[in-house]
Protein backbone atom coordinates (compact mmCIF):
# COMPACT_ATOMS: atom_id res chain seq x y z
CA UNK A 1 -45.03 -5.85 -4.67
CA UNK A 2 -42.23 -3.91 -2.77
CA UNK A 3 -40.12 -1.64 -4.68
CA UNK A 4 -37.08 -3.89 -4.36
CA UNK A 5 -38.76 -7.20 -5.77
CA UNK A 6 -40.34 -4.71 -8.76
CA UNK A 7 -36.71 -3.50 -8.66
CA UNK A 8 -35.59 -6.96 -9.13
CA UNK A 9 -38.19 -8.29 -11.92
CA UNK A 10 -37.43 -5.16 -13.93
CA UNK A 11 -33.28 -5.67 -13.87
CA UNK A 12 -33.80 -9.32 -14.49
CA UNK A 13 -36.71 -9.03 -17.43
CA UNK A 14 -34.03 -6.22 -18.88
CA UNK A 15 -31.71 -8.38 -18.94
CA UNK A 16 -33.33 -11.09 -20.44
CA UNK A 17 -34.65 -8.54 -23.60
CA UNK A 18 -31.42 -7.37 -24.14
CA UNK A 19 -29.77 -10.96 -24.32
CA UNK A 20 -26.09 -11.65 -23.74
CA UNK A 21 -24.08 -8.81 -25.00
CA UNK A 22 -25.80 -6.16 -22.63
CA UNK A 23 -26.35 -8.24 -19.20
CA UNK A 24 -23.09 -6.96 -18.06
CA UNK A 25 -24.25 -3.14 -17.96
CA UNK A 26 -27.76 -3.77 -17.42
CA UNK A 27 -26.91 -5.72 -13.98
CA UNK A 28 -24.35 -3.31 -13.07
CA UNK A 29 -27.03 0.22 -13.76
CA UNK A 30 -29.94 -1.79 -11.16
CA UNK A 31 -27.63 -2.00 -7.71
CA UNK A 32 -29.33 0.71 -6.60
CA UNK A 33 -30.23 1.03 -2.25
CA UNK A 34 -31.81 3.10 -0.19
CA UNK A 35 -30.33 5.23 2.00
CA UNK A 36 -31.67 6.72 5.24
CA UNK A 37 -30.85 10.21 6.29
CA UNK A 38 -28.28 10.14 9.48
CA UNK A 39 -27.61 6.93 8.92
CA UNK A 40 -24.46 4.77 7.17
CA UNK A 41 -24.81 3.06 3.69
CA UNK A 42 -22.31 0.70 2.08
CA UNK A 43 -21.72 1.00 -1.58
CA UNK A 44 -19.58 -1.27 -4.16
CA UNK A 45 -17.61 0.33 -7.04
CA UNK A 46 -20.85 1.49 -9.38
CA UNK A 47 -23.35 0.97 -7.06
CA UNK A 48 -26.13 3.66 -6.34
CA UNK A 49 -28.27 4.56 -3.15
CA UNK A 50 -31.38 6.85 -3.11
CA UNK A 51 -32.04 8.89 -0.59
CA UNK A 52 -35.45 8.35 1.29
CA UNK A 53 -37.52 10.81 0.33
CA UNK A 54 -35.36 12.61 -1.72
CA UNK A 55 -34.72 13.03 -5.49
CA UNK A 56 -31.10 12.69 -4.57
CA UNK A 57 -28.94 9.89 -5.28
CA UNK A 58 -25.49 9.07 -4.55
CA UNK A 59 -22.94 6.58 -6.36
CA UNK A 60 -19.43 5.16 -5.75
CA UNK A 61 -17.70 6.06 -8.91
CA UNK A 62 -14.38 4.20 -7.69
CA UNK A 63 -11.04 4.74 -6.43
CA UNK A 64 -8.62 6.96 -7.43
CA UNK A 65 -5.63 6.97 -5.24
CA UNK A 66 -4.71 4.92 -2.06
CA UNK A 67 -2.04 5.35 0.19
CA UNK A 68 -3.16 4.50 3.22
CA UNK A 69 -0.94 1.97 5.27
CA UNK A 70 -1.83 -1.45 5.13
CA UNK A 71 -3.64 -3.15 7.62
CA UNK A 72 -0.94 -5.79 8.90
CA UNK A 73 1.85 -3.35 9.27
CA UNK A 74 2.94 -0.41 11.40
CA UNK A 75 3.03 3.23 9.63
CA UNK A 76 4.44 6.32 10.78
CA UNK A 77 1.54 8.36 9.41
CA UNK A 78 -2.13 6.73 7.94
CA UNK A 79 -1.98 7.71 4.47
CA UNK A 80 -5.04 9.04 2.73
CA UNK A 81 -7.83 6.92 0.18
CA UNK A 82 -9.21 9.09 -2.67
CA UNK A 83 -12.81 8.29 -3.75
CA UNK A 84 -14.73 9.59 -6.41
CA UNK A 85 -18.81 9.94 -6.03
CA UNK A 86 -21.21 11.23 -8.01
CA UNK A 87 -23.78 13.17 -6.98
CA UNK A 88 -27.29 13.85 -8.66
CA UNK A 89 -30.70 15.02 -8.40
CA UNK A 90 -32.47 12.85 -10.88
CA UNK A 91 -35.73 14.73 -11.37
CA UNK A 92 -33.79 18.01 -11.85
CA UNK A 93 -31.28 16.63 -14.62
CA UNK A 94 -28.74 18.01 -12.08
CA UNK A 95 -25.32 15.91 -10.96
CA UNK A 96 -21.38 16.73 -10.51
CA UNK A 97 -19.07 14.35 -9.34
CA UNK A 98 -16.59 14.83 -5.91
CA UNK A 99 -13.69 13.55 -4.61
CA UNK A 100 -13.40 12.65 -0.94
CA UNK A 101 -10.79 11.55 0.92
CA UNK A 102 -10.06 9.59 4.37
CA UNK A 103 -7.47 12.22 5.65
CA UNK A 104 -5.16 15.25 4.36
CA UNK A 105 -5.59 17.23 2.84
CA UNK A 106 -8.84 17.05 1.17
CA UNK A 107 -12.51 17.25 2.31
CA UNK A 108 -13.54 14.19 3.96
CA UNK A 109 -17.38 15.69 3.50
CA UNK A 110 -19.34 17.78 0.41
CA UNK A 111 -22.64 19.50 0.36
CA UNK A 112 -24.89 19.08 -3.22
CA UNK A 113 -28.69 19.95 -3.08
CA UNK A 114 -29.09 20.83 0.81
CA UNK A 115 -27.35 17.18 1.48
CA UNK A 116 -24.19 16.47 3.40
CA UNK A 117 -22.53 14.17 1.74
CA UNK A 118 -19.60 12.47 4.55
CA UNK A 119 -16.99 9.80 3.54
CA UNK A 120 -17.13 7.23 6.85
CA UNK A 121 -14.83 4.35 5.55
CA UNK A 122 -12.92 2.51 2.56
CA UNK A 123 -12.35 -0.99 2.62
CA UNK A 124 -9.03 -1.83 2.70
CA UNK A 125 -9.32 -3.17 -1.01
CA UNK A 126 -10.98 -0.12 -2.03
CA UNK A 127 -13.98 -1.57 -3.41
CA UNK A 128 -16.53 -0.43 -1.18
CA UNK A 129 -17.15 2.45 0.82
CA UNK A 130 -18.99 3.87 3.79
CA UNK A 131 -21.07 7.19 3.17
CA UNK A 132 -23.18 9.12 5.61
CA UNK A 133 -26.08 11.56 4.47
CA UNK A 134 -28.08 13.80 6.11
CA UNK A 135 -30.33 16.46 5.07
């Protein structure tokens, strides 16, 4: 069994034993990917990617601020998208959280645990987000 399907059977036979009340935050603790180094992953508000080969994961925490200039119109300067993600080394008992943002002033990147952590993208909604990491 691949470690998605196990992935799967264990969210779903949580969620089950836990019964109604708990689905909700059961379902939303399992979206968990993988990430490969060098190369873009997409995250949701709350969802988490490992990366492969790592004890290192990564997680969109949300959005914090947008003023970036709608898609359908014409702005005079692109505005900036505030994300929060946080940052952990699971095994350790280590995390922090960042923000990054899609233009001034702040860092568009971070570095935790020997990883580069670079902000690539936010939807225009906000609710996902494009990440690069590399070791």
């Amino acid at each position: 069994m691949d470690a998605r399907r196990l992935a799967l059977f264990v969210s779903a036979t949580a969620v089950l034993v836990a019964g109604a009340g708990g689905s909700v935050a059961l379902a939303q603790t399992h979206q968990q990917l993988t990430a490969e180094p060098g190369r873009n992953v997409v995250l949701g508000q709350g969802q988490e990617a490992w990366l492969a080969g790592r004890d290192f994961t990564v997680r969109y925490a949300g959005l914090v601020s947008d003023s970036r200039c709608p898609p359908q119109l014409q702005c005079f300067a692109p505005g900036d998208a505030v994300v929060t993600v946080a940052l952990a080394e699971p095994g350790q008992g280590e995390r922090t959280s960042v923000q990054l943002h899609t233009g001034r002033p702040g860092p568009r990147e971070t570095t935790y645990s020997a990883t580069a952590v670079r902000l690539v993208d936010v939807s225009p909604a906000g609710d996902r987000i494009t990440l690069r990491l590399t070791e």
